[in-house]
Protein backbone atom coordinates (compact mmCIF):
# COMPACT_ATOMS: atom_id res chain seq x y z
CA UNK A 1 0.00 0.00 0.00
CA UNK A 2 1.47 3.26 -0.58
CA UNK A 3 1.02 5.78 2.12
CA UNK A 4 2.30 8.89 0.29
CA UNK A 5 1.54 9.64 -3.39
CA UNK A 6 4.08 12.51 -5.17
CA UNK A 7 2.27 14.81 -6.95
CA UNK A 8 4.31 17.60 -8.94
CA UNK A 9 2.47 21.01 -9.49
CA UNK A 10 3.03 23.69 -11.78
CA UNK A 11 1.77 25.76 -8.77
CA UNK A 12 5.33 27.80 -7.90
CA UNK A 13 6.38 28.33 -4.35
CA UNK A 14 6.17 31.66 -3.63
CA UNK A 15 7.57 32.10 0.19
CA UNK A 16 7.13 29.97 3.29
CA UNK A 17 6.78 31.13 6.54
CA UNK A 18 8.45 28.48 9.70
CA UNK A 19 6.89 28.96 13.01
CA UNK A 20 9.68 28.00 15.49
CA UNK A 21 8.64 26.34 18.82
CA UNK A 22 10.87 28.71 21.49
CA UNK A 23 13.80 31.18 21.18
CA UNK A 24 15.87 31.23 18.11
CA UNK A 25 19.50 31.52 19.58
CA UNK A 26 23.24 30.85 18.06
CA UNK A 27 23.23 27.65 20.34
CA UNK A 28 19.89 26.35 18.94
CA UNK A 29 20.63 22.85 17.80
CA UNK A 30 18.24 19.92 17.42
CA UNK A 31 14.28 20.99 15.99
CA UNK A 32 15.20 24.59 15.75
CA UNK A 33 18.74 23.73 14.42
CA UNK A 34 16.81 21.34 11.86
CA UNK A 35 14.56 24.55 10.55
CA UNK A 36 17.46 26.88 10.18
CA UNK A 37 19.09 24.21 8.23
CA UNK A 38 15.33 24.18 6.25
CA UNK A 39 15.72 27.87 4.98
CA UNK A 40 19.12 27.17 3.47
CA UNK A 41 17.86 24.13 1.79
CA UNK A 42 15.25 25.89 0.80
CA UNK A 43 17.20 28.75 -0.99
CA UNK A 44 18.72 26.26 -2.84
CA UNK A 45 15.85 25.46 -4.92
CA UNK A 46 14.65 29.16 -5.13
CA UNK A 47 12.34 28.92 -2.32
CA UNK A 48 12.13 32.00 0.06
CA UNK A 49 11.39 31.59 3.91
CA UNK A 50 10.70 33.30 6.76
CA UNK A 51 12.03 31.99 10.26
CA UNK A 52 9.08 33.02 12.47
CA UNK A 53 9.50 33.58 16.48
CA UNK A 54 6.78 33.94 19.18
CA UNK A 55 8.96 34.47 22.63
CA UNK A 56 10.08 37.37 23.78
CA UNK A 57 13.67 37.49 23.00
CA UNK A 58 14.82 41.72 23.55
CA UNK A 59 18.37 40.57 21.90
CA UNK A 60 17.42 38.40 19.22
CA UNK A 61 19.73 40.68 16.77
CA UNK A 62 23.17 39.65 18.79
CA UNK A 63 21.44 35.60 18.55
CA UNK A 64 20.76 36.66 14.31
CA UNK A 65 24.24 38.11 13.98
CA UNK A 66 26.28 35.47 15.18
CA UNK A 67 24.51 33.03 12.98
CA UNK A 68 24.74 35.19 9.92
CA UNK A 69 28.68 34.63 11.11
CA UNK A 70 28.85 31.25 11.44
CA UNK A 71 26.57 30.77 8.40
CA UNK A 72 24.52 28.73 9.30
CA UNK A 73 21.86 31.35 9.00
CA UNK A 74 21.37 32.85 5.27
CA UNK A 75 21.33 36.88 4.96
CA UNK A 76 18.84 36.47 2.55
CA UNK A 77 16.25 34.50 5.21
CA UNK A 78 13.85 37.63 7.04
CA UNK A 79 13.41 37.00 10.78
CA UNK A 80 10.67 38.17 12.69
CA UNK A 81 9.51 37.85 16.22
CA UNK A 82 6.37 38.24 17.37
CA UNK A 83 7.24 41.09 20.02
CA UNK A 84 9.63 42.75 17.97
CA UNK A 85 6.71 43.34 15.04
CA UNK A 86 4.56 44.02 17.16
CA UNK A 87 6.51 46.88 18.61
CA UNK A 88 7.51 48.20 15.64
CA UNK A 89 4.19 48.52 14.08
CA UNK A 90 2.91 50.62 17.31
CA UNK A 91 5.79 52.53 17.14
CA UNK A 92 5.11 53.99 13.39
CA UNK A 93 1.93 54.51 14.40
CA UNK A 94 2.32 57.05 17.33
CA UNK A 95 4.49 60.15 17.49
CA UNK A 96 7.95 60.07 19.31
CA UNK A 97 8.04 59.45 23.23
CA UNK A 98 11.07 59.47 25.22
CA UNK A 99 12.11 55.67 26.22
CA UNK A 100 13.54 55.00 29.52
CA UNK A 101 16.69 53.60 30.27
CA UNK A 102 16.66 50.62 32.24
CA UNK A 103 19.06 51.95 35.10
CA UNK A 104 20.99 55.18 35.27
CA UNK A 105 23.94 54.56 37.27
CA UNK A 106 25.53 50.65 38.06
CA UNK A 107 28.18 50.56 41.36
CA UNK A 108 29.12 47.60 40.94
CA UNK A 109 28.80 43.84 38.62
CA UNK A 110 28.20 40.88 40.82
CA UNK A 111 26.43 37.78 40.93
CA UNK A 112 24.34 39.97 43.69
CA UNK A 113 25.06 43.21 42.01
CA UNK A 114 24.54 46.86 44.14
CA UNK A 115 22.13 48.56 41.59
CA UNK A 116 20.51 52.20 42.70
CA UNK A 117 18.41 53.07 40.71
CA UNK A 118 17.73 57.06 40.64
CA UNK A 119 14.37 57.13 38.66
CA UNK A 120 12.57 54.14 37.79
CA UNK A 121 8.70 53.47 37.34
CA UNK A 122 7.35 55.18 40.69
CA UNK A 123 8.78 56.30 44.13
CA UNK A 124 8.77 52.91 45.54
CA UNK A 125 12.04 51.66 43.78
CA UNK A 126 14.73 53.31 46.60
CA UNK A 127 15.76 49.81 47.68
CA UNK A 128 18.85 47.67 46.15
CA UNK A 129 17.58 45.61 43.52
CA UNK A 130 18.99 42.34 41.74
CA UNK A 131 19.78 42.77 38.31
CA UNK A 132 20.62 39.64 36.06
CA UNK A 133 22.69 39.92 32.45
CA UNK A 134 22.50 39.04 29.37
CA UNK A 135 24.63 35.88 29.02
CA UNK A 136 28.12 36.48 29.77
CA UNK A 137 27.87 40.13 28.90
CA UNK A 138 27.75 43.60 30.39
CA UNK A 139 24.28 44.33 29.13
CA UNK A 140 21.87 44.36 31.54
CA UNK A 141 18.60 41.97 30.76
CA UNK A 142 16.75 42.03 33.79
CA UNK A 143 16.06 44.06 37.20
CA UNK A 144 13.89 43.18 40.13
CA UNK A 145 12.67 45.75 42.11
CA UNK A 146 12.11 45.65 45.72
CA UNK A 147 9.44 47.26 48.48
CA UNK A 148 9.80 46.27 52.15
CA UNK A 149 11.95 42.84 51.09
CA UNK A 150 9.19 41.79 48.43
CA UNK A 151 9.29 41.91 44.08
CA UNK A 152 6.78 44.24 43.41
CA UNK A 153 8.29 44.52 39.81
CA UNK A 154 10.31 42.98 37.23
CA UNK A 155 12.04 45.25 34.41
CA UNK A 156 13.39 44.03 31.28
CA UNK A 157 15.59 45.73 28.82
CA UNK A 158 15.61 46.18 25.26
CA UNK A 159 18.60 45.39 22.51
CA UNK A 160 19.67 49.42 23.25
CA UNK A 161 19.73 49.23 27.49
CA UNK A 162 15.77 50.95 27.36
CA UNK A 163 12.53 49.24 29.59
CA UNK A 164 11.11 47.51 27.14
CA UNK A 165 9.02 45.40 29.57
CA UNK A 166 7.35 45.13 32.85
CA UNK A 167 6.04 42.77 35.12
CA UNK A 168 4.22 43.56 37.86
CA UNK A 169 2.88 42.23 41.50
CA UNK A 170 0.86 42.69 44.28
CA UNK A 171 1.66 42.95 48.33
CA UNK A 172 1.27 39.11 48.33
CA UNK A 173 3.78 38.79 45.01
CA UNK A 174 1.19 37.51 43.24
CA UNK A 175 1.20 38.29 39.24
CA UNK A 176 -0.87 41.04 38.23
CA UNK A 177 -0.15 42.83 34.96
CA UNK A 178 2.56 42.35 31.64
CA UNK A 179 4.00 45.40 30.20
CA UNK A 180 5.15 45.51 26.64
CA UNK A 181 7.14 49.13 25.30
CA UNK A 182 7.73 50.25 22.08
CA UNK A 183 11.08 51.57 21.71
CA UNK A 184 10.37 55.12 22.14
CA UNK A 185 8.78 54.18 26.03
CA UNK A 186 4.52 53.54 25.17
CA UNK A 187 3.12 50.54 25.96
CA UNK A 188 1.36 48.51 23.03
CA UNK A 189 0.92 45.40 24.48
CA UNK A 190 -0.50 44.06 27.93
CA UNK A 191 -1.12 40.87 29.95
CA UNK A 192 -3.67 40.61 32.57
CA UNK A 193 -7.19 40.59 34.32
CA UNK A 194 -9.24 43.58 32.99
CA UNK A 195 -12.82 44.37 34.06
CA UNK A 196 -13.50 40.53 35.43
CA UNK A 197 -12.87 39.26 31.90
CA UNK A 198 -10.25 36.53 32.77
CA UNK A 199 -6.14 36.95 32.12
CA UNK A 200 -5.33 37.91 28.20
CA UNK A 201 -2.93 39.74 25.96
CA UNK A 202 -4.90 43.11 24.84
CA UNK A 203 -3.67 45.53 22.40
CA UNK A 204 -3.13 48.87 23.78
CA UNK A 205 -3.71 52.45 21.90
CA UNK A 206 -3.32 55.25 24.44
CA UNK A 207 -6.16 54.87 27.11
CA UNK A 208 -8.13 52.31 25.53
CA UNK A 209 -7.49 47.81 25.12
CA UNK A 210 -9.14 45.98 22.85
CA UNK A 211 -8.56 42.02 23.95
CA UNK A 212 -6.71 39.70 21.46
CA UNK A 213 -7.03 36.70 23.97
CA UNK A 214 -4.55 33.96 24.98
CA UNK A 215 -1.27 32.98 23.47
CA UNK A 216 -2.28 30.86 20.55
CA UNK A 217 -5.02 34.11 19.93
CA UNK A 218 -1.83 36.64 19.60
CA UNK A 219 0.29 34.36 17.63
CA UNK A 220 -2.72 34.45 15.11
CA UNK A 221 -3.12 38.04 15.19
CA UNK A 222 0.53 38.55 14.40
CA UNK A 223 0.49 36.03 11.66
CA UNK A 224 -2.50 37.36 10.11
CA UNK A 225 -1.29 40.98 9.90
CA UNK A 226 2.00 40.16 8.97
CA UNK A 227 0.99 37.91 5.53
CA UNK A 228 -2.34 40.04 4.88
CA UNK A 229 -0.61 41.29 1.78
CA UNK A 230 2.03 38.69 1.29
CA UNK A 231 1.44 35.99 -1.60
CA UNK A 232 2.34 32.84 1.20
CA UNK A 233 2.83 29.24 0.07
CA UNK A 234 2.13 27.67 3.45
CA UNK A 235 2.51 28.21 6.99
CA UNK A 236 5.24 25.55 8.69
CA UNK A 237 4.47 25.16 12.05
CA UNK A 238 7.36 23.67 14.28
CA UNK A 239 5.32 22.85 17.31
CA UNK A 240 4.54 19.56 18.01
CA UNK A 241 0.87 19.78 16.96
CA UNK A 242 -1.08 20.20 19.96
CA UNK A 243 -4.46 20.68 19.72
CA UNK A 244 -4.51 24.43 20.68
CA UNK A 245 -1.67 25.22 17.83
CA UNK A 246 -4.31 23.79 15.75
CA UNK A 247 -7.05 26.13 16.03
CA UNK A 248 -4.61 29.17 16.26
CA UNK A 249 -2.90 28.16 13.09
CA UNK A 250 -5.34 26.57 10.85
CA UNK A 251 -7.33 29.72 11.71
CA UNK A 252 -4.67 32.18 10.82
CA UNK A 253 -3.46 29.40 7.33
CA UNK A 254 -7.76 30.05 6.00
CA UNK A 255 -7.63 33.59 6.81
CA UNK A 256 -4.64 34.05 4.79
CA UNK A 257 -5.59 31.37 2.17
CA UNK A 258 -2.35 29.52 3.09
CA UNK A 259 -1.86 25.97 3.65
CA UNK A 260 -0.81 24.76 7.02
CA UNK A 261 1.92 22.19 7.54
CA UNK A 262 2.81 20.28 10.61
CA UNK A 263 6.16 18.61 11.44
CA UNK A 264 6.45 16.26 14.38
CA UNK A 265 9.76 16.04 15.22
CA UNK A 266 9.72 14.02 18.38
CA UNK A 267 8.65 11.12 19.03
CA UNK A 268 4.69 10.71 19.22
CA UNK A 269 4.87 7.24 21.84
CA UNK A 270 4.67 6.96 25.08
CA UNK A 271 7.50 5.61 27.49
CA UNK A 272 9.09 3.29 26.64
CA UNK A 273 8.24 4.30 22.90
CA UNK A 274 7.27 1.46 21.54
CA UNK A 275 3.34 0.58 21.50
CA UNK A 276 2.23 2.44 18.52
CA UNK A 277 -1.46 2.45 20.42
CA UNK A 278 -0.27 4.50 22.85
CA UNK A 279 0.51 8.22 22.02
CA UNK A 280 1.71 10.68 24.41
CA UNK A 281 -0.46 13.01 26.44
CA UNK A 282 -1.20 16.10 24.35
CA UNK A 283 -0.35 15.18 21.13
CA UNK A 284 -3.44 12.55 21.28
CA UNK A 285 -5.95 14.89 20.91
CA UNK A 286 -3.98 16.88 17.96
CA UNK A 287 -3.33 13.42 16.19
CA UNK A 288 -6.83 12.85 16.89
CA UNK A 289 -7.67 15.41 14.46
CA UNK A 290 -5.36 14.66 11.99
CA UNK A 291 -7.54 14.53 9.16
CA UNK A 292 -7.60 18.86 9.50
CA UNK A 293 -4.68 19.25 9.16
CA UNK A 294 -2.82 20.49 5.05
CA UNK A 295 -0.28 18.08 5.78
CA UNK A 296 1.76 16.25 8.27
CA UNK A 297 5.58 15.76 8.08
CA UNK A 298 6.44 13.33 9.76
CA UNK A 299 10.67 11.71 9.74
CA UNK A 300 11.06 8.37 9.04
CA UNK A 301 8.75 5.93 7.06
CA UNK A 302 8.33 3.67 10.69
CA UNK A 303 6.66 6.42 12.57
CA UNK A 304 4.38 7.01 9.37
CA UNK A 305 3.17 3.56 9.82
CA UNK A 306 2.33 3.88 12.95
CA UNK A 307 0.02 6.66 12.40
CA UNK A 308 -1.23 5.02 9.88
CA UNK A 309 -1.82 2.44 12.07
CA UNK A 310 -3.69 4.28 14.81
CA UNK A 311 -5.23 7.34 12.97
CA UNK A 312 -5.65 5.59 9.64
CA UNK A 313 -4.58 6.27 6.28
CA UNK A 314 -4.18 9.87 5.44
CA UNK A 315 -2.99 10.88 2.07
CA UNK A 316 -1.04 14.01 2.82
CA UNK A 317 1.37 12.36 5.81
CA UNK A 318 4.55 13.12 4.36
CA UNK A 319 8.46 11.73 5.10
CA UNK A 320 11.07 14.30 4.74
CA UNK A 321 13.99 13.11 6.53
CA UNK A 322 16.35 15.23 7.59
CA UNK A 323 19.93 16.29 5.37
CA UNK A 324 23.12 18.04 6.14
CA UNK A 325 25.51 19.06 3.76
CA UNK A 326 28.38 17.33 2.51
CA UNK A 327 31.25 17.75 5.29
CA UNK A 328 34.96 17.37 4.89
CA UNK A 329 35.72 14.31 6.48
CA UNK A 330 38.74 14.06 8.91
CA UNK A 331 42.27 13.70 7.05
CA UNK A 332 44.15 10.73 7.97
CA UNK A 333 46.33 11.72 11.08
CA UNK A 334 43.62 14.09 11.89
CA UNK A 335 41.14 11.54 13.79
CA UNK A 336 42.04 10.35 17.72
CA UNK A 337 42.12 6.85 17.37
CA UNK A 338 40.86 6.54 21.15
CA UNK A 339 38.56 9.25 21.42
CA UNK A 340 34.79 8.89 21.31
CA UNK A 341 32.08 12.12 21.99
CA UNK A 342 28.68 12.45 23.21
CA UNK A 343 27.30 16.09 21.61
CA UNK A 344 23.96 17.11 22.88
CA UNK A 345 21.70 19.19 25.14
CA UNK A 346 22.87 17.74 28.60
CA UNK A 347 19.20 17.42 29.68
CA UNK A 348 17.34 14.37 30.99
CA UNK A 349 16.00 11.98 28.84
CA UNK A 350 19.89 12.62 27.30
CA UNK A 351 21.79 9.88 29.23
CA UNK A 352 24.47 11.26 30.38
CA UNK A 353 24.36 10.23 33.60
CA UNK A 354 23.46 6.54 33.39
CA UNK A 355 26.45 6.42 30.68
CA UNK A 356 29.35 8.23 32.96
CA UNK A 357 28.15 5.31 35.34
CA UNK A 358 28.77 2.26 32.91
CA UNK A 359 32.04 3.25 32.54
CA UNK A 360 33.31 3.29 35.83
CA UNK A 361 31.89 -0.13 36.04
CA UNK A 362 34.46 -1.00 33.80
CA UNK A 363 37.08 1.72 34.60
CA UNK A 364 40.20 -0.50 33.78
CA UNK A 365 38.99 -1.46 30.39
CA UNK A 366 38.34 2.57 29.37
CA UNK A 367 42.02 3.20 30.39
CA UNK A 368 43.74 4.91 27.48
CA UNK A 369 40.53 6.13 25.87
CA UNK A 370 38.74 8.93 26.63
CA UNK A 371 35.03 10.57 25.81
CA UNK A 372 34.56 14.12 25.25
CA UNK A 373 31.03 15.28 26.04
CA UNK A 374 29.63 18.49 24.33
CA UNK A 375 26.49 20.39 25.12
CA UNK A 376 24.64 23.10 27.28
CA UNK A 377 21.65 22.14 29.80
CA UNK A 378 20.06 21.12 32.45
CA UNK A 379 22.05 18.63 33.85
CA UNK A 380 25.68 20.11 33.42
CA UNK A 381 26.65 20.47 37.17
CA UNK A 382 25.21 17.23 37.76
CA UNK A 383 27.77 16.04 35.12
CA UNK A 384 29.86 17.12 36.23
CA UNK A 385 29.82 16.47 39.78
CA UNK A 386 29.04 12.46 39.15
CA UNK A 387 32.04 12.48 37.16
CA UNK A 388 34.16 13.77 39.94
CA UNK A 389 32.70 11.28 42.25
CA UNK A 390 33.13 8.34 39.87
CA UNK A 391 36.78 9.19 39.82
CA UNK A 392 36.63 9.20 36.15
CA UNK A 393 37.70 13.22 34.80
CA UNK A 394 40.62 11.17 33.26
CA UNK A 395 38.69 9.74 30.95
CA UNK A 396 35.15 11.75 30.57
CA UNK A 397 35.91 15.46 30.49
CA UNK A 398 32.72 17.88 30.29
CA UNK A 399 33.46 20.70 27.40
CA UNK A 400 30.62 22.97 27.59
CA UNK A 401 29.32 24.00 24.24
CA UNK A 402 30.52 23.58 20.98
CA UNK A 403 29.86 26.02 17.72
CA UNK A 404 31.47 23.68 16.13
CA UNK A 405 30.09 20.26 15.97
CA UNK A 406 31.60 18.85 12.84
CA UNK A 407 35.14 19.85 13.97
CA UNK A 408 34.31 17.89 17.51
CA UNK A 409 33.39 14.96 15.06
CA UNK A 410 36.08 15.06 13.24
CA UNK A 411 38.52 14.80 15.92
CA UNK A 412 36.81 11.41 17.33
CA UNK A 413 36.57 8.13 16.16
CA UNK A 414 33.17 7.22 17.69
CA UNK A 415 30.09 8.99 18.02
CA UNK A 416 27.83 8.45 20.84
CA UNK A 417 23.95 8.99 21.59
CA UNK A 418 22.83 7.67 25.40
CA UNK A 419 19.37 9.41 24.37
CA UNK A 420 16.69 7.63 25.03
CA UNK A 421 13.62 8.63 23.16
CA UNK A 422 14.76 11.32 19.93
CA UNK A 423 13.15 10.70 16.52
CA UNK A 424 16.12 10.86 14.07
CA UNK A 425 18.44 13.44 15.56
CA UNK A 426 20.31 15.24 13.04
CA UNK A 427 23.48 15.04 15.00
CA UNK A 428 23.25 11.31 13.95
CA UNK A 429 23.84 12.53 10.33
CA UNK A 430 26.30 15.04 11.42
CA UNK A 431 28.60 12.62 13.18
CA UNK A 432 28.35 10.02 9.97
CA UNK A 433 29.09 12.79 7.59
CA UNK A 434 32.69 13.56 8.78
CA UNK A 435 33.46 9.90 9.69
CA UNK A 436 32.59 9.37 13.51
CA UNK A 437 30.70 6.10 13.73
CA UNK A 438 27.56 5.95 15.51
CA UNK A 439 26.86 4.00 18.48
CA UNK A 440 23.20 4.41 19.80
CA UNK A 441 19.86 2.31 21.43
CA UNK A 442 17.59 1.04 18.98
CA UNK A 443 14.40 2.33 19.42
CA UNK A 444 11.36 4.35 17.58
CA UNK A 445 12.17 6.32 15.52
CA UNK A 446 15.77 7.10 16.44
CA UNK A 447 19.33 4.70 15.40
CA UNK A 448 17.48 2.50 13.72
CA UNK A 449 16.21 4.72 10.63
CA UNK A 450 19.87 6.04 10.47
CA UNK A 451 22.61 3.33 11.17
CA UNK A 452 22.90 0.39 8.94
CA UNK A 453 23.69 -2.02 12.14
CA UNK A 454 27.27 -3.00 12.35
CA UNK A 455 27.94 -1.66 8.94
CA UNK A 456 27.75 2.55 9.49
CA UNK A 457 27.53 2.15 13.27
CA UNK A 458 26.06 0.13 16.11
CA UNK A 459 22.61 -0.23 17.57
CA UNK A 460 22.24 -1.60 20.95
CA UNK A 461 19.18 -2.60 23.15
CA UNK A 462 17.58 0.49 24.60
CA UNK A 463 18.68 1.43 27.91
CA UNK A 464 21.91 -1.12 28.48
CA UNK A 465 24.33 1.25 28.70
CA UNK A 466 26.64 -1.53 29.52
CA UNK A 467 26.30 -2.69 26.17
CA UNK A 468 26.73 1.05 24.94
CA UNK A 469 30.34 1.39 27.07
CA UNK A 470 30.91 -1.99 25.64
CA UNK A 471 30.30 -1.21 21.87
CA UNK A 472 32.34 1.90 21.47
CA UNK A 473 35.34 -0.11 23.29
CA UNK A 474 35.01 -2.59 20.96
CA UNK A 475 35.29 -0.18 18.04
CA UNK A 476 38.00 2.06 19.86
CA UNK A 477 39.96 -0.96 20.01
CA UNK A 478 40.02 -1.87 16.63
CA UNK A 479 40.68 1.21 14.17
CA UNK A 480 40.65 -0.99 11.33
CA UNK A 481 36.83 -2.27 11.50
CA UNK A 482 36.30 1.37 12.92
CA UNK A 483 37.58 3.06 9.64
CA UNK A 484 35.70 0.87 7.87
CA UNK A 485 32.69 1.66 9.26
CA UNK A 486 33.23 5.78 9.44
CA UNK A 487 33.69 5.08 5.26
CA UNK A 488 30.27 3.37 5.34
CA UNK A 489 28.67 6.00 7.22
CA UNK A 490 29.87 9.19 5.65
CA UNK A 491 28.98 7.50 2.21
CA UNK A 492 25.10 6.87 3.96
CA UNK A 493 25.26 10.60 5.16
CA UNK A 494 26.44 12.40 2.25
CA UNK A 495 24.00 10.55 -0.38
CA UNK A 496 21.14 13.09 0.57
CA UNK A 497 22.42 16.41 0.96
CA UNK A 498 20.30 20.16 1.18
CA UNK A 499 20.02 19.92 -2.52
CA UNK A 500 17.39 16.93 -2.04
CA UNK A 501 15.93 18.33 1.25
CA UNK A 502 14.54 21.93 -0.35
CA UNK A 503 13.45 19.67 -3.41
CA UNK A 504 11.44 17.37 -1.48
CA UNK A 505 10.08 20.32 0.69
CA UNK A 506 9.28 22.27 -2.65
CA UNK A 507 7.35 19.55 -4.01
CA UNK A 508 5.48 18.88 -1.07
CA UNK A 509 4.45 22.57 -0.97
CA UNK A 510 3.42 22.19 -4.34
CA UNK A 511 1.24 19.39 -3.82
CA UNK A 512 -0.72 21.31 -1.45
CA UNK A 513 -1.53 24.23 -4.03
């Protein structure tokens, strides 16, 4: 039975616009990572995007800048966030105002930093106030403000050091209102509890607010009046489709005449991932409804089965795995023989931990090899820490991030993934591209789509981390089978590069017209 028909159209793409599911930062890497890589794919078969952000992010420029750097980011692909727009457009419609600056005068930068701040909001700010920054920068991001020992407000700054938001609370520190500023000091935006009408975002114009409603309602405003006069192929929403992105999107895709598309990155099963009866909390109800949405992307041809399987056949559930471009793989000389890495967000559900562990079980044997491991999160002082206590730093060293992932692979011999529960992580690709062989658990809809078993890599029983310890010894130890392997899988991971991923995204899009 065929699940997915291909139908060309002479229907041209004329832009798409990607709704990403958080902040869009330099460090992004997984789903969001996956998108950005999108747009470039895209522009390679004359398809214009738009990366689309709904969190307030004041310094999203610095996050866009260094990515134009790196170039991973195109300077042809138009970023917008919701906040940001929605400033603007307030701001060129109202005269000039006078903006604020966040503090006037700093003593002193500590962890618990002195601030005084000479005029701010009303009389009540005279106390010392805790101010957090942005990353490891000078620029102030935050600022709490304190009456009698209690927050009564939260300031955040804009890009140029100016409020540009404001929280506020009660005697009891319980939330009341959410401030948003245009750039020249007016508020256009607000969050709260207005004449016994419930908690919602309401437009602001002078003295008068006209509600917009909850989250999913502003995201559809801002979509709406963005594309009202843009000729838009579809809308790409990133979210995992929950029922509520739904209604906000499919609303805002037959408004604007658009098509909306869905990509489920993750995996849909519950723990332990494997019962294709069982989907997980939240996504039910969206799958549920499945047969509104355009289309459905989903990764690998086993997790389209599945659906299938539950939801029933549905003619516009697509499979676009993902691509990454063609990498130079390591030089001879170039690759540690006895190194293996573990790159990821070090969060749980990653595996960090229950991996550090199987190799001090079998301490002796890992003498002379080491594992790098890559990655911001979560769990990094936990990492840390166990590692001390194992007595292991010798041969697990914690890195902290990496820009750089394909130099990190290049260095190694063997790629690991302790994750548990992913649904084809690119990183897979990225590892077999330059060479690094992959050693992961085999489980939906993760090593097993990506790894030709003990050919490109190895694929292990889910959870025996033993076994995982075990596998990239065994490879370590034996640089001949390993090299033959890291041939195997950069040939696997360079045979579908961007070129095929914006094709197979373009014709999809076409399908839909």
């Amino acid at each position: 039975m065929v699940l997915n028909d291909s139908a060309d159209s002479a229907t041209p793409v004329s832009k798409i616009g990607i709704l990403l599911p958080g902040v869009l930062t330099f460090k992004n890497a997984g789903l969001t990572g996956s998108a950005i890589a999108r747009t470039t794919a895209l522009q390679s078969v004359s398809v214009e995007s738009v990366l689309l952000t709904h969190v307030w992010q004041p310094f999203i420029d610095d996050e866009i800048d260094r990515l134009l750097e790196s170039g991973r980011l195109l300077p042809t692909v138009e970023v917008s966030n919701l906040f940001v727009e929605l400033a603007r457009w307030a701001s060129t419609a109202r005269s000039e105002g006078n903006a604020t600056p966040l503090i006037d005068t700093i003593l002193t930068k500590n962890g618990a930093a002195r601030i005084f701040l000479e005029r701010f909001i009303d009389a009540r700010a005279t106390e010392k106030a805790s101010v957090q920054y942005y990353g490891d920068s000078d620029r102030i991001a935050s600022v709490d403000l304190f009456s009698n020992g209690q927050v009564y407000a939260k300031v955040f700054a804009n890009q140029s050091g100016c409020i540009a938001r404001i929280q506020e609370f009660d005697d009891s520190g319980k939330f009341q209102t959410d401030r948003f500023l245009t750039a020249t000091g007016d508020v256009f935006l607000v969050y709260g509890s207005f004449g016994g009408s419930g908690f919602g975002y309401y437009s602001v114009e002078g003295e008068s607010k006209e509600l917009i409603g909850n989250k999913e309602s502003l995201i559809g405003y801002w979509l709406k009046r963005k594309f009202r006069s843009v000729e838009l192929s579809a809308l790409v929403s990133e979210f995992a489709p929950h029922a509520i992105h739904l209604d906000a999107i499919g609303d805002a895709s037959e408004v604007l005449g658009t098509k909306s598309v869905y990509v489920l990155h993750s995996n849909h099963l519950k723990p332990p991932y494997r019962d294709a009866r069982q989907a997980r909390p939240g996504l039910a109800d969206a799958l549920e409804r499945i047969s509104e949405m355009d289309a459905l992307v989903v990764l690998t041809d086993q997790q389209r089965f599945d659906l299938f399987k539950k939801y029933g056949y549905f003619s516009r559930m697509h499979v676009v795995p993902h691509a990454v471009e063609a990498a130079r793989s390591a030089r001879v000389g170039d690759r540690d023989p006895k190194l293996a890495v573990i790159i990821s967000r070090v969060d749980p559900g990653k595996g960090h931990i229950p991996f550090v562990r199987a190799v001090a079980e079998h301490v002796n044997d890992w003498r002379g090899y080491r594992v790098e491991v890559w990655g911001a999160g979560q769990l990094c002082d936990e990492l840390v820490s166990e590692i001390d206590r194992l007595g292991i730093g010798d041969i697990v060293r914690y890195c902290g991030f990496t820009t750089s992932p394909n130099e990190v692979y290049s260095r190694a011999s063997v790629a690991l993934f302790p994750n548990t529960q992913e649904a084809q992580p690119i990183s897979v690709l990225e590892a077999k591209a330059v060479g690094a062989v992959p050693v992961g658990f085999d489980f939906k809809y993760g090593a097993r789509s990506m790894i030709s078993d003990c050919k490109s890599g190895i694929i292990v029983d889910p959870g025996d981390f033993s076994d995982l310890s075990w596998s990239c010894l065994s490879l370590l130890g034996n640089p001949e089978l390993c090299a033959s392997f890291a041939s195997n899988a950069a040939a696997e991971a360079n045979s579908r590069s961007s070129v095929h991923l914006g094709r197979d995204w373009k014709r999809l899009i076409e399908s839909l017209q």
